[in-house]
C-alpha atoms as a PDB file:
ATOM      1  CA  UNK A   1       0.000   0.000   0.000  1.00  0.00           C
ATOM      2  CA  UNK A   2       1.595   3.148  -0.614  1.00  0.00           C
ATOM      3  CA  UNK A   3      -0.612   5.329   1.899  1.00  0.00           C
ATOM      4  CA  UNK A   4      -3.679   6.858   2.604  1.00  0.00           C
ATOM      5  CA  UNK A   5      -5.847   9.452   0.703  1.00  0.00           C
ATOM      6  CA  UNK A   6      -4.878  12.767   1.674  1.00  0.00           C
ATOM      7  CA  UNK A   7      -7.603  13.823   4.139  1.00  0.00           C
ATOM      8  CA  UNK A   8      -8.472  16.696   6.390  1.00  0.00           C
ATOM      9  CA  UNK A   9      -7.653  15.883  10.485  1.00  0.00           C
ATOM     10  CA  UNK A  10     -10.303  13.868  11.634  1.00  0.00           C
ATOM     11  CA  UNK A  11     -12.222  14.833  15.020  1.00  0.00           C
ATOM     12  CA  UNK A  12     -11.551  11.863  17.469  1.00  0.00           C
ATOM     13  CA  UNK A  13     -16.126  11.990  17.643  1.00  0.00           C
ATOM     14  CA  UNK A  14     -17.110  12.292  14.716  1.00  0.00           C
ATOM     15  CA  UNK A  15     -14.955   9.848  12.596  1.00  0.00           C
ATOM     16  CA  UNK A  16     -17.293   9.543   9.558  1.00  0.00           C
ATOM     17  CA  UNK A  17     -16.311  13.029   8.538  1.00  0.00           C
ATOM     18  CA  UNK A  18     -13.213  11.148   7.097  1.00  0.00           C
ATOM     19  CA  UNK A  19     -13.649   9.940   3.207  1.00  0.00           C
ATOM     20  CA  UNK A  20     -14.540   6.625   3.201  1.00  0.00           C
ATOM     21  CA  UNK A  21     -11.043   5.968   1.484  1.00  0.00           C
ATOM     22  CA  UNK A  22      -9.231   7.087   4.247  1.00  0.00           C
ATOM     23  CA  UNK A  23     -11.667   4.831   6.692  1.00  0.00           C
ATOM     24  CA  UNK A  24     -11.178   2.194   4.853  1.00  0.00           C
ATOM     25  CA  UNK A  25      -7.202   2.128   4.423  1.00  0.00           C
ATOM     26  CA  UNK A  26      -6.848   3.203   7.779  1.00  0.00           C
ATOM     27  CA  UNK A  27      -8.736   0.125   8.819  1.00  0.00           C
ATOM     28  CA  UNK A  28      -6.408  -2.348   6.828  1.00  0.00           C
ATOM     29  CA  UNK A  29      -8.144  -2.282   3.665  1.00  0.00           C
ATOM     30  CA  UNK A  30      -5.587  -2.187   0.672  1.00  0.00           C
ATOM     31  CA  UNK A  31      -7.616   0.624  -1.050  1.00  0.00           C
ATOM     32  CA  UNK A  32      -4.625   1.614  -3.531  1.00  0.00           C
ATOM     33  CA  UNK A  33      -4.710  -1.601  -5.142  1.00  0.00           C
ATOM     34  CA  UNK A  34      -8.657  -0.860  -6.489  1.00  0.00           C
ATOM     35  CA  UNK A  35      -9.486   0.062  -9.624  1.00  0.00           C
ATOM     36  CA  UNK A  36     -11.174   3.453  -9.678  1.00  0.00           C
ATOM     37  CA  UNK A  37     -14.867   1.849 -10.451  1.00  0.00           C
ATOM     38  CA  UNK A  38     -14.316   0.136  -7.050  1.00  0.00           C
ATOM     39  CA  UNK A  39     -12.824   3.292  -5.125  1.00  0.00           C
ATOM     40  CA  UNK A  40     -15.946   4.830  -6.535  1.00  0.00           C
ATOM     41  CA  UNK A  41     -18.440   2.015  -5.341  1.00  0.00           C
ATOM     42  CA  UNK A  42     -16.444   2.378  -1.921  1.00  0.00           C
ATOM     43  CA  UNK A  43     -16.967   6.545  -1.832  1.00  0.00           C
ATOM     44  CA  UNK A  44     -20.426   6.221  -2.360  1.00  0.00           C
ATOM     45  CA  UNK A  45     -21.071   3.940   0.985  1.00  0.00           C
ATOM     46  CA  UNK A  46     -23.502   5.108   3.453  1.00  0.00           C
ATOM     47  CA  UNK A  47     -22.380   5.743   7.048  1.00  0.00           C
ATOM     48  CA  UNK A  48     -24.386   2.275   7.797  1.00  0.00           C
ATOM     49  CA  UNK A  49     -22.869   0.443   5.170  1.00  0.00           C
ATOM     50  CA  UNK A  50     -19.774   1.764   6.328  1.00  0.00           C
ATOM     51  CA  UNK A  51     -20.462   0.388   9.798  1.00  0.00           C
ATOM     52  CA  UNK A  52     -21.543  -2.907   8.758  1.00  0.00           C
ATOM     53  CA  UNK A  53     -18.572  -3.400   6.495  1.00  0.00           C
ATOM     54  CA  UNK A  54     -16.074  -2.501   9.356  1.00  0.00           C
ATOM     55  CA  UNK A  55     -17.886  -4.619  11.742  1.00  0.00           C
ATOM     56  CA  UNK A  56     -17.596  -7.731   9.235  1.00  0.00           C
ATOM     57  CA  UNK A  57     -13.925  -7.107   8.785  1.00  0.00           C
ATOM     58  CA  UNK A  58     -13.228  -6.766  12.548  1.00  0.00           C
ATOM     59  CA  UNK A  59     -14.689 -10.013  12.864  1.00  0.00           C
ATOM     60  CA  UNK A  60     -13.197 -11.844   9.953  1.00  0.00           C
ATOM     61  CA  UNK A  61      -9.558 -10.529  11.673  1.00  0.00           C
ATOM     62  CA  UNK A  62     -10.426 -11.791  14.736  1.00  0.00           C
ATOM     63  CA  UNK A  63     -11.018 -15.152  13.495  1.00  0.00           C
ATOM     64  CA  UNK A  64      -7.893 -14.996  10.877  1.00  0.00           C
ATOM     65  CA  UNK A  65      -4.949 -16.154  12.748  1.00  0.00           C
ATOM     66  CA  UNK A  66      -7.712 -19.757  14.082  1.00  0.00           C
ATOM     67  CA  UNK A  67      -8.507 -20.463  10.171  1.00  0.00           C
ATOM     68  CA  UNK A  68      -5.157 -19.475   9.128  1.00  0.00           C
ATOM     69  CA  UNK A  69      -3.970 -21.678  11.368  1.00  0.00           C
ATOM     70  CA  UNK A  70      -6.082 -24.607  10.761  1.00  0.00           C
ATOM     71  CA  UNK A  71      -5.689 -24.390   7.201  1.00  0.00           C
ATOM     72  CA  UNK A  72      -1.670 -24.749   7.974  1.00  0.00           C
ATOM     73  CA  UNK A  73      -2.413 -27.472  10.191  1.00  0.00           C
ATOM     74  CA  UNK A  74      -4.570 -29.460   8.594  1.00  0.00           C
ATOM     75  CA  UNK A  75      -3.372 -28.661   4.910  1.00  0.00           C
ATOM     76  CA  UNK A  76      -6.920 -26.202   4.044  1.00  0.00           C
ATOM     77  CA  UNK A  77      -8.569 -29.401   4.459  1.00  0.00           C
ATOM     78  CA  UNK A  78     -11.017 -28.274   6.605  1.00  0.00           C
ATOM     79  CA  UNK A  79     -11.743 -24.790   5.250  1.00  0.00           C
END
């Protein structure tokens, strides 16, 4: 990734006044390597979907390192 969006500062309570962009890469997603036609799918997210997709990702990371780990394990056999 070669960095975030430039973005104005963000206030520490009101975090959706960042660009979705910057959310998004600040949160781990590797934003740079879209295509624009995603980037622009991405922009155009509402402050729920926003949520929702942040909330799916948390949990998919904090369930990573188990699958990752049974798929070295067990050869992917099991996921």
């Amino acid at each position: 990734m070669t960095g975030p969006p430039p973005h104005p500062s963000p206030s520490p309570h009101h975090p959706e006044q960042l660009p979705v962009e910057a959310v998004l890469y600040e949160a781990g997603f590797p934003v740079d390597l879209l295509t624009e036609g995603q980037r622009l799918v991405l922009s155009e997210l509402t402050p729920q979907e926003l949520t929702l997709l942040l909330d799916v990702k948390n949990r998919l990371d904090a369930v990573g390192p188990e699958v990752q780990a049974h798929g070295e394990i067990a050869g992917g056999a099991l996921f």
